[in-house]
PDB file of N, CA and C in Angstrom:
ATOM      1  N   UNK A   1     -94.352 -78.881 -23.323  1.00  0.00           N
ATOM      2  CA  UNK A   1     -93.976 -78.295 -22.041  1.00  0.00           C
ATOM      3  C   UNK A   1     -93.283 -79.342 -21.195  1.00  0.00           C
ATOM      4  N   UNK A   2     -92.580 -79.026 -20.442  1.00  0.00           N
ATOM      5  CA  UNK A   2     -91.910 -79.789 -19.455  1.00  0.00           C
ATOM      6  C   UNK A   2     -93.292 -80.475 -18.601  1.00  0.00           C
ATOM      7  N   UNK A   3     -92.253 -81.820 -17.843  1.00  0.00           N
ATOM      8  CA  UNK A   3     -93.322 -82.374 -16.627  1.00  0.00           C
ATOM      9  C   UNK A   3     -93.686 -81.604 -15.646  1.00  0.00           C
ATOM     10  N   UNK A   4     -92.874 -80.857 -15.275  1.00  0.00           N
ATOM     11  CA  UNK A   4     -92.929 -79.263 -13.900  1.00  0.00           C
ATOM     12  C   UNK A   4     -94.031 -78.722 -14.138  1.00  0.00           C
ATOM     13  N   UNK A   5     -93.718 -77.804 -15.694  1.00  0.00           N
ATOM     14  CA  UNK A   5     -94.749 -77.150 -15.922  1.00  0.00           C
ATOM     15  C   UNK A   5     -96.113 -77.807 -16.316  1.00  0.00           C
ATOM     16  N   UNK A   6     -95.998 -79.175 -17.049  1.00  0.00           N
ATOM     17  CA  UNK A   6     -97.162 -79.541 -17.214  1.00  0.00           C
ATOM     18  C   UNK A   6     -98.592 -79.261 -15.926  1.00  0.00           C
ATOM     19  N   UNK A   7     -97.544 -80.391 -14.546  1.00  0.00           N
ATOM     20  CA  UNK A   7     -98.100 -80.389 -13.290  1.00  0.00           C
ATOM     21  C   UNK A   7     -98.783 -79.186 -12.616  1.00  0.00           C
ATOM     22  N   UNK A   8     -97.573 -77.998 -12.819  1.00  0.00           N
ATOM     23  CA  UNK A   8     -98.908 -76.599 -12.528  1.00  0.00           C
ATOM     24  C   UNK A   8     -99.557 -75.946 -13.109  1.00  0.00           C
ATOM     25  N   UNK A   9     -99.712 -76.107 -14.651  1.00  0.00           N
ATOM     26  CA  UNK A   9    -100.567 -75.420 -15.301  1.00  0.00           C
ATOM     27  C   UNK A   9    -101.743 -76.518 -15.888  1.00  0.00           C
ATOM     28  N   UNK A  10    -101.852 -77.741 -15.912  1.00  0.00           N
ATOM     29  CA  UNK A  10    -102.886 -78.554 -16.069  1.00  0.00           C
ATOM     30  C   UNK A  10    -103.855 -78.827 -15.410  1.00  0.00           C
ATOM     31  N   UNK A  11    -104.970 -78.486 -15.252  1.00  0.00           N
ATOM     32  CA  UNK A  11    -105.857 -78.991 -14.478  1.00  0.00           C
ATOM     33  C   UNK A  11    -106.146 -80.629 -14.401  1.00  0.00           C
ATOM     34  N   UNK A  12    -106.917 -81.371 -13.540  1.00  0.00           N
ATOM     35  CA  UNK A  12    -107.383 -82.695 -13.541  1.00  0.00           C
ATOM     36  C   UNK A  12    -108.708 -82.612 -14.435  1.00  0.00           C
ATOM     37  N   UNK A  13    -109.116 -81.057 -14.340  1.00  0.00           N
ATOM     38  CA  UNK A  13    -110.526 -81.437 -15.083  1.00  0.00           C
ATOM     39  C   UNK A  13    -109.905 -81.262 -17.194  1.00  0.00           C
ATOM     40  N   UNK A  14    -108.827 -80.546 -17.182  1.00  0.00           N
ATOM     41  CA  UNK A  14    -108.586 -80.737 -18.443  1.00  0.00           C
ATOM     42  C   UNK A  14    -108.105 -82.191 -18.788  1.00  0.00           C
ATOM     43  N   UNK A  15    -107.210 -82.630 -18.086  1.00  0.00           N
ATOM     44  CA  UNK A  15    -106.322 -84.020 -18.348  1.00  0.00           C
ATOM     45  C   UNK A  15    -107.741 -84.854 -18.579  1.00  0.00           C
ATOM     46  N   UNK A  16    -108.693 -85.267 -17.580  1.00  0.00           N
ATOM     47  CA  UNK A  16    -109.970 -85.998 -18.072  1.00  0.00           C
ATOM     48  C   UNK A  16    -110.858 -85.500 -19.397  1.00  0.00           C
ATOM     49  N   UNK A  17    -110.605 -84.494 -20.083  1.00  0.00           N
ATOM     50  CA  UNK A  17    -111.340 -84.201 -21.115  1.00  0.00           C
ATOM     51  C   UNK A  17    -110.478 -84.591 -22.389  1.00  0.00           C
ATOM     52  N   UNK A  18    -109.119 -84.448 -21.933  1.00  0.00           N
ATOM     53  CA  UNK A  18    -108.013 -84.437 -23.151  1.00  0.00           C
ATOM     54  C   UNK A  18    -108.074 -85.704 -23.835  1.00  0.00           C
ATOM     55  N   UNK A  19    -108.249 -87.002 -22.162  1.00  0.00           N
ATOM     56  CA  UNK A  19    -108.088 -88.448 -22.733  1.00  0.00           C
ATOM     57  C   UNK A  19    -109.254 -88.913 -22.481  1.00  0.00           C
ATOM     58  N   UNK A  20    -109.949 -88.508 -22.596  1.00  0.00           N
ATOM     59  CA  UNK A  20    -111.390 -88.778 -23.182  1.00  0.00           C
ATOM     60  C   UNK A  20    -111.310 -89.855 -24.692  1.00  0.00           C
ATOM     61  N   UNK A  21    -111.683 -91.393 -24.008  1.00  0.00           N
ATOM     62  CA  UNK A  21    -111.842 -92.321 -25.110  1.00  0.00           C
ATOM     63  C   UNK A  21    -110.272 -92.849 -25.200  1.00  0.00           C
ATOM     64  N   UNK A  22    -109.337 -92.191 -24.190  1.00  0.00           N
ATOM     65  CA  UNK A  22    -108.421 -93.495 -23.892  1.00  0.00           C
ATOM     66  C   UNK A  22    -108.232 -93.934 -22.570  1.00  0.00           C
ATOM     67  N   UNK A  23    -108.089 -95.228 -22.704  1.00  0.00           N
ATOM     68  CA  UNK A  23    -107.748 -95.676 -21.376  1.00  0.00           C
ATOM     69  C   UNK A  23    -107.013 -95.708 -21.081  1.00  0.00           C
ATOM     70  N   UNK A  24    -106.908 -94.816 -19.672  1.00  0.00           N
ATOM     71  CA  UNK A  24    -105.359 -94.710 -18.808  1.00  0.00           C
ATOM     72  C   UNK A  24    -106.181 -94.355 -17.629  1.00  0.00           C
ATOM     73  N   UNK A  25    -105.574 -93.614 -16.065  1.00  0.00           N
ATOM     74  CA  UNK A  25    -105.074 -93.193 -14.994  1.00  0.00           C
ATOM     75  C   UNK A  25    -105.440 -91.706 -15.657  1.00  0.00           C
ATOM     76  N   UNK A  26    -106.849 -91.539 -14.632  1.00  0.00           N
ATOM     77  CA  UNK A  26    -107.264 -89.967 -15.041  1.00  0.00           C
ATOM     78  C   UNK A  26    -107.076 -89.509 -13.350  1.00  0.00           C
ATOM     79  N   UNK A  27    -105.930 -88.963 -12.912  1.00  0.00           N
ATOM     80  CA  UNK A  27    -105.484 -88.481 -11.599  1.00  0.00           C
ATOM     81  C   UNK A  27    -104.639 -87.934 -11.322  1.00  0.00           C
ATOM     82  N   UNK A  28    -104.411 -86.771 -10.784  1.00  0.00           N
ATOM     83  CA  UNK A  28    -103.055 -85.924 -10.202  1.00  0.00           C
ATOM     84  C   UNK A  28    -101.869 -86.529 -10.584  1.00  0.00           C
ATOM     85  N   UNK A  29    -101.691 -87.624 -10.043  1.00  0.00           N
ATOM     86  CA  UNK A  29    -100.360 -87.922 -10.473  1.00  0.00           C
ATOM     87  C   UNK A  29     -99.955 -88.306 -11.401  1.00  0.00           C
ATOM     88  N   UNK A  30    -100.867 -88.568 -12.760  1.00  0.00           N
ATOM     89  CA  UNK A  30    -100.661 -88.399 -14.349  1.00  0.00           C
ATOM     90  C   UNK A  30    -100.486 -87.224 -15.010  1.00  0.00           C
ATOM     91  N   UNK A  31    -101.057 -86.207 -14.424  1.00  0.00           N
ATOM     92  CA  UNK A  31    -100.629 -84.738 -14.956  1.00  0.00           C
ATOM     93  C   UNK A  31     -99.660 -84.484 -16.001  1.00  0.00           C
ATOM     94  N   UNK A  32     -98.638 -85.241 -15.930  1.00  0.00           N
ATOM     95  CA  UNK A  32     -97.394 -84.879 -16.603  1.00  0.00           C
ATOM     96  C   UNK A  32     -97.628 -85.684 -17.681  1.00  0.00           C
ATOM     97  N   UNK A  33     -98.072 -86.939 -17.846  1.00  0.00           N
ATOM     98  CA  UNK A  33     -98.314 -87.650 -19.230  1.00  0.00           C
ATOM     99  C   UNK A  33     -99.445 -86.965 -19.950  1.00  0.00           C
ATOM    100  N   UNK A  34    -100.175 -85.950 -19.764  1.00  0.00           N
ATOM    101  CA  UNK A  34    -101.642 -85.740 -20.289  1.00  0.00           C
ATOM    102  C   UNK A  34    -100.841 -85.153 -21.539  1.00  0.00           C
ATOM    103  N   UNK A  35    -101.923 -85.169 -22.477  1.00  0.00           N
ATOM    104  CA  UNK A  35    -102.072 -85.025 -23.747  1.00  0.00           C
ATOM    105  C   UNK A  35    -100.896 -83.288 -24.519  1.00  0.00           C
ATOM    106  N   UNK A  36    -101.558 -82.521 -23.356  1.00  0.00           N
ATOM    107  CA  UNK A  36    -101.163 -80.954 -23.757  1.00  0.00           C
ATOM    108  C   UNK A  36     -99.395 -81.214 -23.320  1.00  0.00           C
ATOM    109  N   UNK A  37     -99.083 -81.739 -22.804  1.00  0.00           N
ATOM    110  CA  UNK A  37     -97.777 -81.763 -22.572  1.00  0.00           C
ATOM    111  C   UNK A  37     -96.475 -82.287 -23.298  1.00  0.00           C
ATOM    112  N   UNK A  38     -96.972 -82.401 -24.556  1.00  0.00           N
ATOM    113  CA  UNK A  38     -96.399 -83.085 -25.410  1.00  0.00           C
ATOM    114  C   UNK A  38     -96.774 -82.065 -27.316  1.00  0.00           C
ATOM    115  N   UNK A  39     -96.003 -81.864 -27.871  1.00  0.00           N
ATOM    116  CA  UNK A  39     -95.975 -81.620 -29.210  1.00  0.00           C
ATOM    117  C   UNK A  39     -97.033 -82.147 -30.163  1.00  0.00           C
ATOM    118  N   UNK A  40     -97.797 -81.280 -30.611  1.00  0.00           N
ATOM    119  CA  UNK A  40     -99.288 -81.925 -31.353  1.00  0.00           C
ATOM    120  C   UNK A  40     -98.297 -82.383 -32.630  1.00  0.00           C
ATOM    121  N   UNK A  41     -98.946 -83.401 -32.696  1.00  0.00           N
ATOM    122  CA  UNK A  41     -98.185 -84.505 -33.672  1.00  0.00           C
ATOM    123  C   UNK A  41     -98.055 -84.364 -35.092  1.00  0.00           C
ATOM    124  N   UNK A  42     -99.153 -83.427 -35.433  1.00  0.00           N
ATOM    125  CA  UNK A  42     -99.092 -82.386 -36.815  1.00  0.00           C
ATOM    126  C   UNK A  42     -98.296 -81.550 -37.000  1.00  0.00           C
ATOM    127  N   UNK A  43     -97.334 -80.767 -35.804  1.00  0.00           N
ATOM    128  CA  UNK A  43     -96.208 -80.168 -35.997  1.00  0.00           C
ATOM    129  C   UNK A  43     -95.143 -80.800 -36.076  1.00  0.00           C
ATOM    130  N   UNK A  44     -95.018 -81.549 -35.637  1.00  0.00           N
ATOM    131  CA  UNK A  44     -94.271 -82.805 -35.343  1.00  0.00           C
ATOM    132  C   UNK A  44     -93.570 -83.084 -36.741  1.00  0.00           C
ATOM    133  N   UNK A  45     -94.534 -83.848 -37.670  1.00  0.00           N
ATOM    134  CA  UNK A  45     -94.866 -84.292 -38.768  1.00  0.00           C
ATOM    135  C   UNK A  45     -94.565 -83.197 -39.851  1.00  0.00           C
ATOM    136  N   UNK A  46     -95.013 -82.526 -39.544  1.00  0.00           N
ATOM    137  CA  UNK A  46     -94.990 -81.270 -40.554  1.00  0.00           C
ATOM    138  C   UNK A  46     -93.495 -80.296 -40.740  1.00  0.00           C
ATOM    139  N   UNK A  47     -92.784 -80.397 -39.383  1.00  0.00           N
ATOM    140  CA  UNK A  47     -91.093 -80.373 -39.551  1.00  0.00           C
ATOM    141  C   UNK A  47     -90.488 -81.050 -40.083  1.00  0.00           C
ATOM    142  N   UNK A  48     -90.840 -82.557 -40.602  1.00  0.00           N
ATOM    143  CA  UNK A  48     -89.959 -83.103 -41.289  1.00  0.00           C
ATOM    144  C   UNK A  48     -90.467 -84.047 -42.426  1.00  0.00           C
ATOM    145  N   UNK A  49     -91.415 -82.830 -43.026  1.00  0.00           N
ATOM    146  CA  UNK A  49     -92.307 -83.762 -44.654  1.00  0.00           C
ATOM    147  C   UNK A  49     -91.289 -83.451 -45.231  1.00  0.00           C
ATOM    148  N   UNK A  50     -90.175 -82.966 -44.962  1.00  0.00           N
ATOM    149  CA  UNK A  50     -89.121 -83.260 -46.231  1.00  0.00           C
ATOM    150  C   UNK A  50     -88.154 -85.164 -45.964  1.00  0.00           C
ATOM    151  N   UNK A  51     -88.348 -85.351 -45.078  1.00  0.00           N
ATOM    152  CA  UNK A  51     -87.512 -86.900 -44.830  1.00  0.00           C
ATOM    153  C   UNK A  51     -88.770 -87.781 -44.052  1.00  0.00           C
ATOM    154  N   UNK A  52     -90.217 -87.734 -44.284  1.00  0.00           N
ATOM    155  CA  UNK A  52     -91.161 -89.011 -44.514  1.00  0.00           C
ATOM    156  C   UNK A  52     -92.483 -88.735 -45.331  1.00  0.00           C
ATOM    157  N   UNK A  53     -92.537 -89.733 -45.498  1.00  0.00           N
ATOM    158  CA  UNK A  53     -94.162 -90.064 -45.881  1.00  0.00           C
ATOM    159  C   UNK A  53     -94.846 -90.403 -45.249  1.00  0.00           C
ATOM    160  N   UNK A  54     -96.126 -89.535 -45.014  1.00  0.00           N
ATOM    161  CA  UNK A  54     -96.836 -90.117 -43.430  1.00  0.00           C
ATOM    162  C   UNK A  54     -98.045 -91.751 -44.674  1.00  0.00           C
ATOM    163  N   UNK A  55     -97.779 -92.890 -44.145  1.00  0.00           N
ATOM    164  CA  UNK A  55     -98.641 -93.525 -44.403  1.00  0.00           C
ATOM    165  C   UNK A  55     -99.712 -94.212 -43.989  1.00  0.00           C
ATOM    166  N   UNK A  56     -99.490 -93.823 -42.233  1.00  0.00           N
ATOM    167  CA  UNK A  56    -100.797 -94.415 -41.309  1.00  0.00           C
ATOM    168  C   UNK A  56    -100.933 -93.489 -40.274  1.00  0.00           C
ATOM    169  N   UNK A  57    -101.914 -93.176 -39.631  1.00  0.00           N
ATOM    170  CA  UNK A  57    -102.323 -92.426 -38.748  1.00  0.00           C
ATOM    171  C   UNK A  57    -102.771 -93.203 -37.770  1.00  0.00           C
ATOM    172  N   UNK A  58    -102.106 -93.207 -36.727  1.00  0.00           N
ATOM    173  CA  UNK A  58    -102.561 -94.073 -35.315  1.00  0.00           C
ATOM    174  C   UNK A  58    -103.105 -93.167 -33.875  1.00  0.00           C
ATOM    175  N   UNK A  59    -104.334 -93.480 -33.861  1.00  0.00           N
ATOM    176  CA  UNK A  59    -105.031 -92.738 -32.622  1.00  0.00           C
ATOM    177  C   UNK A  59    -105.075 -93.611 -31.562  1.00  0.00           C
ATOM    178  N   UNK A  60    -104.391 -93.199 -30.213  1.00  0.00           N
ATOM    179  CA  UNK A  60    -103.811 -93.476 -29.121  1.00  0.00           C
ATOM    180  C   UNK A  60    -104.970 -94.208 -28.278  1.00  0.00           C
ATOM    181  N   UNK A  61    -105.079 -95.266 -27.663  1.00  0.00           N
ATOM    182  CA  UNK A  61    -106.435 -95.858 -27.282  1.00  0.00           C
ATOM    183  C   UNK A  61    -106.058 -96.538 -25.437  1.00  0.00           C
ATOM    184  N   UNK A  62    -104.749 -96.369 -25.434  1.00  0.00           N
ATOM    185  CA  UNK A  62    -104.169 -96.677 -24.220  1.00  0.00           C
ATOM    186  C   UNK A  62    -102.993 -96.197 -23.526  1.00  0.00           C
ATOM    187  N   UNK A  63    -103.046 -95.678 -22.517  1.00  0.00           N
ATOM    188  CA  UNK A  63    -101.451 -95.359 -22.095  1.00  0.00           C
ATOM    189  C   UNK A  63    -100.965 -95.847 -20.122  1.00  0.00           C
ATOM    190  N   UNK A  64    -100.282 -96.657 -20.151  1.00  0.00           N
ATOM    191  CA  UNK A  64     -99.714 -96.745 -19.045  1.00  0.00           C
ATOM    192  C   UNK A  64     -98.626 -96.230 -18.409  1.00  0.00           C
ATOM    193  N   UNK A  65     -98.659 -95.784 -17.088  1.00  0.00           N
ATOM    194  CA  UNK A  65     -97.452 -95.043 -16.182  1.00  0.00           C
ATOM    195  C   UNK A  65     -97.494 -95.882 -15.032  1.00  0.00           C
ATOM    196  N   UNK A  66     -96.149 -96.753 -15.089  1.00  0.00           N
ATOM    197  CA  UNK A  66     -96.363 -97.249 -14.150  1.00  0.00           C
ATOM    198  C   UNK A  66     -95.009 -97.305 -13.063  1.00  0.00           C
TER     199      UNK A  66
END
């Protein structure tokens, strides 16, 4: 979803559950970086198993907006 839409359809109480176990800025004005606002990374991936090989899986442990 866009940053617009992220901002009015996200709650603060979802964005704190989403990044749950990473450290970042759990507050209104992160809204737009939270988790749901972005392409789950398995679809992602899964559009183009014809040009990679997934060989590592990296779970996100920090994010800064600054």
């Amino acid at each position: 979803m866009s940053r617009t839409q992220a901002k009015k359809e996200v709650t603060l109480a979802e964005h704190i559950a989403d990044t749950e176990g990473v450290s970042c800025r759990k507050d209104e004005s992160v809204i737009d970086e939270t988790p749901k606002a972005y392409k789950p990374i398995e679809a992602v991936m899964a559009a183009q198993a014809d040009l990679v090989e997934i060989v590592h899986t990296l779970k996100q442990v920090v994010c800064v907006k600054g």
